[in-house]
PDB file of N, CA and C in Angstrom:
ATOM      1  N   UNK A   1      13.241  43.539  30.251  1.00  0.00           N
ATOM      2  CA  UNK A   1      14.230  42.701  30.887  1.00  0.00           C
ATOM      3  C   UNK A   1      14.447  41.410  30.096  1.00  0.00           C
ATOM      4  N   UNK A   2      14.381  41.249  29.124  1.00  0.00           N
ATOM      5  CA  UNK A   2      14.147  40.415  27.853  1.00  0.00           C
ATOM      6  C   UNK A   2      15.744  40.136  27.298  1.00  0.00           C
ATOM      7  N   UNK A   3      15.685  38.892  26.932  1.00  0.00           N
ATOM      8  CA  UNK A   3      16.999  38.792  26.051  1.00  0.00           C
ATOM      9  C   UNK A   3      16.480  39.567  24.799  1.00  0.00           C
ATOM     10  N   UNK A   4      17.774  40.414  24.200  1.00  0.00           N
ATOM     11  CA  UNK A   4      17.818  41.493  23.309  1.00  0.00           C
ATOM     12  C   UNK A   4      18.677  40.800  22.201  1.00  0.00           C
ATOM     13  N   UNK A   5      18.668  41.228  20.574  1.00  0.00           N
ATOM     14  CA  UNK A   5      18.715  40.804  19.603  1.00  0.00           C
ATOM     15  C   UNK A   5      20.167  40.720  19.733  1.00  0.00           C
ATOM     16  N   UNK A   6      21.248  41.567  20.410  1.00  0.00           N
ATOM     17  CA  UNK A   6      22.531  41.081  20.229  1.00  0.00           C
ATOM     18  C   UNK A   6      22.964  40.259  21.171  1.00  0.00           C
ATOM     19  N   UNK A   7      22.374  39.939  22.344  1.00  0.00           N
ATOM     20  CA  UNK A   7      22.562  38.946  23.262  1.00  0.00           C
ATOM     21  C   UNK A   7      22.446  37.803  22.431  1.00  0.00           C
ATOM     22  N   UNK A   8      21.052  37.196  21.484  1.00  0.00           N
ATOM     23  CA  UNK A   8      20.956  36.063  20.821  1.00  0.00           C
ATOM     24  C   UNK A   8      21.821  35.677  19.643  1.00  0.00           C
ATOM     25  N   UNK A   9      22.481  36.944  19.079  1.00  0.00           N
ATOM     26  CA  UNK A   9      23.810  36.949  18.363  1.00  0.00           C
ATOM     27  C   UNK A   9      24.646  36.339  18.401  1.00  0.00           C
ATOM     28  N   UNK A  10      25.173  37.236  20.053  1.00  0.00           N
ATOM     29  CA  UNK A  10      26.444  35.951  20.676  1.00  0.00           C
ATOM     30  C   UNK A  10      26.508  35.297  20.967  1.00  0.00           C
ATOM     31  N   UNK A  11      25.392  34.633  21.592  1.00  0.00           N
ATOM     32  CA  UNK A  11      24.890  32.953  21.641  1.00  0.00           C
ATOM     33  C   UNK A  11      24.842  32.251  20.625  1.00  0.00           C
ATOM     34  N   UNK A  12      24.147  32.827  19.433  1.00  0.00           N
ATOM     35  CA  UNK A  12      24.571  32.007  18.489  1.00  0.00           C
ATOM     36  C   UNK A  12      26.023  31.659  17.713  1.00  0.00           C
ATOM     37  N   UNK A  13      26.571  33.046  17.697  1.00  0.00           N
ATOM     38  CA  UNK A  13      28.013  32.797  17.210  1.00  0.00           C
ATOM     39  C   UNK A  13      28.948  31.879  18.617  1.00  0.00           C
ATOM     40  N   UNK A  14      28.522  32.011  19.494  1.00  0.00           N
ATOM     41  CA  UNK A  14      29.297  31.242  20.560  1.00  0.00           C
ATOM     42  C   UNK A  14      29.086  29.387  19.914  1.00  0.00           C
ATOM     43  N   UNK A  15      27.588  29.131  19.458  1.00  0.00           N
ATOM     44  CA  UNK A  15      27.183  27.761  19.377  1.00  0.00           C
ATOM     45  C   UNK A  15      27.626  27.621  17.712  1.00  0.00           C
ATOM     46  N   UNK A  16      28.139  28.451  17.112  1.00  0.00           N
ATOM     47  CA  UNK A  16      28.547  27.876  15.867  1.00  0.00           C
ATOM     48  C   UNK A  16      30.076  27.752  15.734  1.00  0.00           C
ATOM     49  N   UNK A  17      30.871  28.893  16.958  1.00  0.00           N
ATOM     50  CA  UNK A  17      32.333  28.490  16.808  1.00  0.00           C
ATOM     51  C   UNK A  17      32.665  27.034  17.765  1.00  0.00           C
ATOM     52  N   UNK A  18      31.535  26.425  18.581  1.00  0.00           N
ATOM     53  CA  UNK A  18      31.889  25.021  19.158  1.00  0.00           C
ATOM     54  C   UNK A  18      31.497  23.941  18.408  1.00  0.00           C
ATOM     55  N   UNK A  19      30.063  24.253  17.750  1.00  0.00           N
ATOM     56  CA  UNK A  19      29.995  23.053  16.981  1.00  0.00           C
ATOM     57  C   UNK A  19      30.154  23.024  15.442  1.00  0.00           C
ATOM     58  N   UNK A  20      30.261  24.138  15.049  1.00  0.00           N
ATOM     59  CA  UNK A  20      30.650  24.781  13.628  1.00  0.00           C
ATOM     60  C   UNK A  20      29.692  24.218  12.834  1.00  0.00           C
ATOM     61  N   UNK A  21      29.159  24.864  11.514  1.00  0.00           N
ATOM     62  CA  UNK A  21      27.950  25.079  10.801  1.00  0.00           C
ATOM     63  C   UNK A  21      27.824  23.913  10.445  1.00  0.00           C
ATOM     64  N   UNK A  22      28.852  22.966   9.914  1.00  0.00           N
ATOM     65  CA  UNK A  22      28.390  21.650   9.405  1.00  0.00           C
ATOM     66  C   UNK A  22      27.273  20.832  10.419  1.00  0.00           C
ATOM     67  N   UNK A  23      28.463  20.851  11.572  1.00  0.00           N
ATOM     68  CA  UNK A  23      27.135  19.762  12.660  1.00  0.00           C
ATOM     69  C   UNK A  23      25.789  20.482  12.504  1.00  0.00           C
ATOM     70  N   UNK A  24      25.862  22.158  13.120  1.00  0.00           N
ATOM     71  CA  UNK A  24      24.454  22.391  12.995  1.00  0.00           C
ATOM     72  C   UNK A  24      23.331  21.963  11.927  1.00  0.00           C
ATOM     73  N   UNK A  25      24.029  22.119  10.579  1.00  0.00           N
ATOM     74  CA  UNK A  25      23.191  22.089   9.280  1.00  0.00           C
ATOM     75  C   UNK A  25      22.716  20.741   9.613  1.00  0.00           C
ATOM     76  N   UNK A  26      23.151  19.482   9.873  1.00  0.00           N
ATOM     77  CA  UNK A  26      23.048  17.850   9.871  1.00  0.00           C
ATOM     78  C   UNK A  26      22.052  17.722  11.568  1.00  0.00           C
ATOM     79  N   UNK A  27      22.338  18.899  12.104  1.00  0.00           N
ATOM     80  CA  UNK A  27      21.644  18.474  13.519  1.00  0.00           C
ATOM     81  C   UNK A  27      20.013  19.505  12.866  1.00  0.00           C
ATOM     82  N   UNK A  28      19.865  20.200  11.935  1.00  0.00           N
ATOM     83  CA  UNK A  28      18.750  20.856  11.543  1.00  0.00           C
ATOM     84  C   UNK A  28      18.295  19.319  10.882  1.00  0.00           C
ATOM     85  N   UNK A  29      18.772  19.060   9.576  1.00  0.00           N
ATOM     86  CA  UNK A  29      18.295  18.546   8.752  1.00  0.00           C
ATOM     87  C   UNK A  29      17.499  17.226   9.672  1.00  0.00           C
ATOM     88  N   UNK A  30      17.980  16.366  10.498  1.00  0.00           N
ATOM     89  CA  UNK A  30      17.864  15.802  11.438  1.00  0.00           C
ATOM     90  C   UNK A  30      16.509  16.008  11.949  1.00  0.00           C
ATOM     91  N   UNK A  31      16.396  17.083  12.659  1.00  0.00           N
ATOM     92  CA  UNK A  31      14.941  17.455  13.741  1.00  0.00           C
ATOM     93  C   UNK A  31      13.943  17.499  12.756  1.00  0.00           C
ATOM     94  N   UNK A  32      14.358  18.056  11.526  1.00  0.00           N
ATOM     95  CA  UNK A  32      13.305  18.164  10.799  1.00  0.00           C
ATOM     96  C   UNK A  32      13.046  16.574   9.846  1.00  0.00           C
ATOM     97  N   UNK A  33      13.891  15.918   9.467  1.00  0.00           N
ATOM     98  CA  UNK A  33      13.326  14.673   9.109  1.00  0.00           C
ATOM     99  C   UNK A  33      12.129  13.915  10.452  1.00  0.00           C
ATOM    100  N   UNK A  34      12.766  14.242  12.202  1.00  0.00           N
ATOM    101  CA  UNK A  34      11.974  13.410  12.501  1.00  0.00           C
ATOM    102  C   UNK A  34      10.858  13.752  13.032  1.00  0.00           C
ATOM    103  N   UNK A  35      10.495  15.299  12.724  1.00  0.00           N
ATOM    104  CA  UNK A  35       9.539  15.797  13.273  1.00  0.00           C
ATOM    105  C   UNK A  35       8.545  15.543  11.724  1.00  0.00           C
ATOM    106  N   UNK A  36       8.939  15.186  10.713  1.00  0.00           N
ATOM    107  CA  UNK A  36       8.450  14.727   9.092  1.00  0.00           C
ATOM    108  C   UNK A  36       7.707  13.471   9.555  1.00  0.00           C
ATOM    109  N   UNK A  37       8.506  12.552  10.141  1.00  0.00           N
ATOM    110  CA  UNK A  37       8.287  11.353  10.531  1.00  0.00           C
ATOM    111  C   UNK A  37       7.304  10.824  11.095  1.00  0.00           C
ATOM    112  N   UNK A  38       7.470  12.157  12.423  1.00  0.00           N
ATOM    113  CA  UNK A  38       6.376  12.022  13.563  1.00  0.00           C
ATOM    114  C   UNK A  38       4.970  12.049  12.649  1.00  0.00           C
ATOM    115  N   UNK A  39       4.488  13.318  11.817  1.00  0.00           N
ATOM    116  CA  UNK A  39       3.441  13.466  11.278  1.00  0.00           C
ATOM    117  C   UNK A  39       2.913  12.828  10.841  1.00  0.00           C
ATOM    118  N   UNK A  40       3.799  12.007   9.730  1.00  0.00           N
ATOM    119  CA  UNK A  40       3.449  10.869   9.177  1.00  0.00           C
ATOM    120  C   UNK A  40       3.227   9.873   9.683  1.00  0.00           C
ATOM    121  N   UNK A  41       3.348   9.280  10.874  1.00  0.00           N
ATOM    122  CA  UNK A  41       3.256   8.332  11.366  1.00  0.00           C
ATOM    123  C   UNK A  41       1.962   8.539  12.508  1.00  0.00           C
ATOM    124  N   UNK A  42       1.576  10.060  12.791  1.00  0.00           N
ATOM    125  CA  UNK A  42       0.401  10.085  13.668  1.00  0.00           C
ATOM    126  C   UNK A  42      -0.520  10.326  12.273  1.00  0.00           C
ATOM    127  N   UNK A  43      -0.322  10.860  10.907  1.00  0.00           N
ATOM    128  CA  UNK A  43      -1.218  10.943   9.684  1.00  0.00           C
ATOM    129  C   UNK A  43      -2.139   9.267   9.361  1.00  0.00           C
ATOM    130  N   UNK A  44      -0.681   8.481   9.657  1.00  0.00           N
ATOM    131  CA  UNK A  44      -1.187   7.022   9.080  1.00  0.00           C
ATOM    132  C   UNK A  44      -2.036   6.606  10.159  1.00  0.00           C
ATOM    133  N   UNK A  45      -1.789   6.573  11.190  1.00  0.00           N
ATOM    134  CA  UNK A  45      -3.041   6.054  12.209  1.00  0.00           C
ATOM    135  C   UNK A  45      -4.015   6.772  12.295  1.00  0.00           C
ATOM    136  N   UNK A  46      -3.905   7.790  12.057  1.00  0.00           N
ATOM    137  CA  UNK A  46      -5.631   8.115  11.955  1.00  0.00           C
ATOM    138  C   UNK A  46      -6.317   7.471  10.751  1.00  0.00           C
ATOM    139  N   UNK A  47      -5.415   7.408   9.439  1.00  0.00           N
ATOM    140  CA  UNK A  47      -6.288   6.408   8.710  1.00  0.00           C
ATOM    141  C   UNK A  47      -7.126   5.340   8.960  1.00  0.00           C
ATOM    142  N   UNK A  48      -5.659   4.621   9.824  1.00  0.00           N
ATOM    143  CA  UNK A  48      -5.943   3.219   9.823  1.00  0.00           C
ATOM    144  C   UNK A  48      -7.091   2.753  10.835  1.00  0.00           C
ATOM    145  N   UNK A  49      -7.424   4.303  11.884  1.00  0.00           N
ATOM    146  CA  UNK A  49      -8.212   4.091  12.750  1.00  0.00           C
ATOM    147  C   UNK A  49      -9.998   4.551  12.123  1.00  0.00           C
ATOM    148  N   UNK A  50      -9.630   5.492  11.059  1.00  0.00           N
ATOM    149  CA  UNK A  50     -10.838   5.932  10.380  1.00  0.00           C
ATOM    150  C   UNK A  50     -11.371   4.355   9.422  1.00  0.00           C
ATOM    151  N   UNK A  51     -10.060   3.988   8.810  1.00  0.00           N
ATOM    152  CA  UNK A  51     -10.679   2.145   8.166  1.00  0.00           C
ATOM    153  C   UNK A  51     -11.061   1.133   8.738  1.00  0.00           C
ATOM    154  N   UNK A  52     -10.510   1.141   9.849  1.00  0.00           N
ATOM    155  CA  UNK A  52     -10.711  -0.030  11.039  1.00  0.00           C
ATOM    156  C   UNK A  52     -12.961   0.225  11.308  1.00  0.00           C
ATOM    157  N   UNK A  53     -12.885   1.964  11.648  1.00  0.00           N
ATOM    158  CA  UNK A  53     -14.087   2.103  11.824  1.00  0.00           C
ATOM    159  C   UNK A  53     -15.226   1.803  11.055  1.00  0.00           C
ATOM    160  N   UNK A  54     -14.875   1.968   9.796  1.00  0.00           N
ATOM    161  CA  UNK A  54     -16.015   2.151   8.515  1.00  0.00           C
ATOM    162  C   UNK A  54     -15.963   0.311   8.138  1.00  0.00           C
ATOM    163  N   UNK A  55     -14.496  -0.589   8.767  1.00  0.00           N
ATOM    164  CA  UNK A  55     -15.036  -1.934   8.436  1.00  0.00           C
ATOM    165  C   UNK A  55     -15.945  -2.495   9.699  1.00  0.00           C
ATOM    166  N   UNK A  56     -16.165  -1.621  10.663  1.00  0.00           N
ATOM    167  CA  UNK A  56     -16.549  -2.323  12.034  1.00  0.00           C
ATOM    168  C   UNK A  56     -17.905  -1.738  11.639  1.00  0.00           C
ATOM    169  N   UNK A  57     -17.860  -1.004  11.074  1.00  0.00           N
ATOM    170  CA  UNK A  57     -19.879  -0.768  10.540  1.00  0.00           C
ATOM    171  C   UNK A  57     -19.787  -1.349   9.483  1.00  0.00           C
ATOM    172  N   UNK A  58     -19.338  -1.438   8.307  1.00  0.00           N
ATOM    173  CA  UNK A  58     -19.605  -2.911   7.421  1.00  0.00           C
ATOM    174  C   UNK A  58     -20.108  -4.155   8.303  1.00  0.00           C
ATOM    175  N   UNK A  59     -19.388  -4.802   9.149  1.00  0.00           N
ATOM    176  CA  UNK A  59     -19.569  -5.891   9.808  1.00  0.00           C
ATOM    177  C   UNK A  59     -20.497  -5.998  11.041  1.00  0.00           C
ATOM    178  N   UNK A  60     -21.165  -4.949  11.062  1.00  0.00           N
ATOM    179  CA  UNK A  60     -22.542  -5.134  12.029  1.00  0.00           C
ATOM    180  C   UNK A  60     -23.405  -4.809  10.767  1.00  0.00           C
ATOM    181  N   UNK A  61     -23.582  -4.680   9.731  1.00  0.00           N
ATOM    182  CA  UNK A  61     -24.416  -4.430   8.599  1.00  0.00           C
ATOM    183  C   UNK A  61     -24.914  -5.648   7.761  1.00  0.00           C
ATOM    184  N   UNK A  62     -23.753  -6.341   8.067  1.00  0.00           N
ATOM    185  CA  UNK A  62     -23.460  -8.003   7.066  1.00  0.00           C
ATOM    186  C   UNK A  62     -23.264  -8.994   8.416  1.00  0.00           C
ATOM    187  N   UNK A  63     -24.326  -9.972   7.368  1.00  0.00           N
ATOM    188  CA  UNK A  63     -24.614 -11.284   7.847  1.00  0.00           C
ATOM    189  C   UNK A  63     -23.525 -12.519   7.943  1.00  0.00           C
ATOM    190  N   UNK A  64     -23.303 -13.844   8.138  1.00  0.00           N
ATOM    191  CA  UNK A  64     -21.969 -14.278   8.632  1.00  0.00           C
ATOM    192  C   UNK A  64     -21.844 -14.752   6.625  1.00  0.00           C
ATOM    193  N   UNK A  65     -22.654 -14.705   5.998  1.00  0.00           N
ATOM    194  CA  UNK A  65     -22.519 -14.821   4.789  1.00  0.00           C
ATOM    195  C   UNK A  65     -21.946 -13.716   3.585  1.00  0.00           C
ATOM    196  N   UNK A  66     -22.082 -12.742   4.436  1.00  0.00           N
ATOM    197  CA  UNK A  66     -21.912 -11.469   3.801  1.00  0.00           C
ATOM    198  C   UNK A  66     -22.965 -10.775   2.778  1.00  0.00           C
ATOM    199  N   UNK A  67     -24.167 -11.160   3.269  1.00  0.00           N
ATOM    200  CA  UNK A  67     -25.200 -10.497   2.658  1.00  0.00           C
ATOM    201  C   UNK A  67     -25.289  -9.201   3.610  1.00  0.00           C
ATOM    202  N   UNK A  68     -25.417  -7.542   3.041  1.00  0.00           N
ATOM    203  CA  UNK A  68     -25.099  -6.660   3.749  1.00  0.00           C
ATOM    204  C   UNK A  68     -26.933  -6.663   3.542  1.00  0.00           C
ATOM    205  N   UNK A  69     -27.305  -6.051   4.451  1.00  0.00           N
ATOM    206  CA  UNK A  69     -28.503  -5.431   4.862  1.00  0.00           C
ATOM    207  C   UNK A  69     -29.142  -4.291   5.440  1.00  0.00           C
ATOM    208  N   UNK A  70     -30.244  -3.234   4.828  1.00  0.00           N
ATOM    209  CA  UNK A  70     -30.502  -2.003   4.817  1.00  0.00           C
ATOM    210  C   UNK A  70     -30.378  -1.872   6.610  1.00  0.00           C
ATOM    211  N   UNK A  71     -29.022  -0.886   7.168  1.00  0.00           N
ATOM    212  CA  UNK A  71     -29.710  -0.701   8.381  1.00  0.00           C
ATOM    213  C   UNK A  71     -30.673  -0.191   8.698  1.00  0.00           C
ATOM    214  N   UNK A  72     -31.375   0.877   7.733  1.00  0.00           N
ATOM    215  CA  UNK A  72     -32.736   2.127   7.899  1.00  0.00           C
ATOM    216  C   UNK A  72     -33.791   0.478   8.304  1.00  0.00           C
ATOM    217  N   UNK A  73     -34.134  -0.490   7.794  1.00  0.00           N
ATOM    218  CA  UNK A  73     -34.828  -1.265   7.619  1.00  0.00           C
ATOM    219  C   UNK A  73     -35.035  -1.776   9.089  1.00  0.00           C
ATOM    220  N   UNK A  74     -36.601  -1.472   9.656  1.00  0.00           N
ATOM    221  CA  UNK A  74     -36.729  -1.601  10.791  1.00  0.00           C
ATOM    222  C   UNK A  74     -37.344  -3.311  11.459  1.00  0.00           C
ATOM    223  N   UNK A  75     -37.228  -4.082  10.055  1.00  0.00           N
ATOM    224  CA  UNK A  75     -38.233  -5.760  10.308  1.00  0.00           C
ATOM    225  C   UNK A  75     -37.706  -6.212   8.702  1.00  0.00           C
ATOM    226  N   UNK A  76     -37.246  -7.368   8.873  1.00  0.00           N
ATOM    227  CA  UNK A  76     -37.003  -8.392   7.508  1.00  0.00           C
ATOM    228  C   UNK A  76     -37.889  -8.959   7.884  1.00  0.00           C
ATOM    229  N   UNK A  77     -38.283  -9.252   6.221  1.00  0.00           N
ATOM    230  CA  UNK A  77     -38.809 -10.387   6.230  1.00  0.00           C
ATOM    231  C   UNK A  77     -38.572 -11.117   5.225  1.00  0.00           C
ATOM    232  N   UNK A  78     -39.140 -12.728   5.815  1.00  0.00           N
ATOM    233  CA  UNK A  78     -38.403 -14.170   5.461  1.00  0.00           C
ATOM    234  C   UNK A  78     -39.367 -14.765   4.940  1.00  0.00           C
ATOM    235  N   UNK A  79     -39.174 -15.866   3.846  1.00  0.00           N
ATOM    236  CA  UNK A  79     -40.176 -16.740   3.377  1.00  0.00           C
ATOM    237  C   UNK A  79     -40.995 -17.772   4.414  1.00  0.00           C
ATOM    238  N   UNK A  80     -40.177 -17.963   5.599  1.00  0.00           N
ATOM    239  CA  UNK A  80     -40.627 -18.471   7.132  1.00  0.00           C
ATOM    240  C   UNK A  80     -41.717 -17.406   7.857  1.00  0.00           C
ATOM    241  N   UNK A  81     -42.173 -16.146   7.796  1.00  0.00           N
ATOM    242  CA  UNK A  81     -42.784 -15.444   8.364  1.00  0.00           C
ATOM    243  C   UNK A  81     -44.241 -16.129   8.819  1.00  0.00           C
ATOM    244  N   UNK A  82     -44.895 -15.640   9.278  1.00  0.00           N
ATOM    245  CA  UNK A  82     -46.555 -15.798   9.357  1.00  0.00           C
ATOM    246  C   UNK A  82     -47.256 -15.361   8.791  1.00  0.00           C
ATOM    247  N   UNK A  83     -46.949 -14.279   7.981  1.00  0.00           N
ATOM    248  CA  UNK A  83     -47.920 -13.598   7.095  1.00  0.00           C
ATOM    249  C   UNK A  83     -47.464 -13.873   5.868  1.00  0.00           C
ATOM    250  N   UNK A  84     -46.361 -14.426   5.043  1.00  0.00           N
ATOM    251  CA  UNK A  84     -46.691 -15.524   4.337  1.00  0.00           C
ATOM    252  C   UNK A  84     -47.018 -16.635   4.093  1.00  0.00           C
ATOM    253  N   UNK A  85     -47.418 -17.386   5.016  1.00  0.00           N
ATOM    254  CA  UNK A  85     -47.945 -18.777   5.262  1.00  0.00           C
ATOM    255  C   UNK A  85     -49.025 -18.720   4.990  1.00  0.00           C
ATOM    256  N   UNK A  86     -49.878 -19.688   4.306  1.00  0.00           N
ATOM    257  CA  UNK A  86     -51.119 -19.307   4.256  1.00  0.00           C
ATOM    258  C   UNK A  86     -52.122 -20.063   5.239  1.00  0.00           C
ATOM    259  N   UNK A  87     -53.412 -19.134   5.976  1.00  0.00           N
ATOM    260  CA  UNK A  87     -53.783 -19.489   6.711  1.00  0.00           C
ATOM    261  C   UNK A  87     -54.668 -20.348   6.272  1.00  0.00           C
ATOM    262  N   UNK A  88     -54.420 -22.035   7.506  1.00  0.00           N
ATOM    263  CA  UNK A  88     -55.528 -22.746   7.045  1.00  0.00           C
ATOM    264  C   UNK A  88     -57.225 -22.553   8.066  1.00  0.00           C
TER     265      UNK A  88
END
């Protein structure tokens, strides 16, 4: 009970003798620039959301000086410590 291959025929020849091939070709070229568009524009934000991420772990890594520091590293230590001081 399906539309059948010559039913979609005359539908189509019906939609090309109203809007005739030119519009169609310009109404193709059209969907497909902005469906180009779309991609590109959901392509670039995922970048910008993958860079945003990798600087937001830079910046819990680095100090307000920008000395970056081993995160594996479970204790710094400072020339201020206690176990370099020497005990009197």
């Amino acid at each position: 009970m399906g539309i059948s291959i010559w039913q979609l025929l005359i539908i189509l020849a019906i939609v090309l003798v109203i809007f005739g091939a030119k519009r169609l070709k310009n109404v193709g070229s059209d969907l497909g620039g902005a469906i180009k568009g779309f991609k590109k524009a959901v392509s670039d934000e995922d970048e910008k959301k993958a860079k945003e991420a990798e600087e937001l772990k830079l910046e819990d890594t680095a100090d307000k000086k920008g000395n970056v520091y081993d995160t594996e590293a479970t204790e710094k230590k400072t020339a201020d410590s206690d176990e370099t001081k020497p005990k009197v």
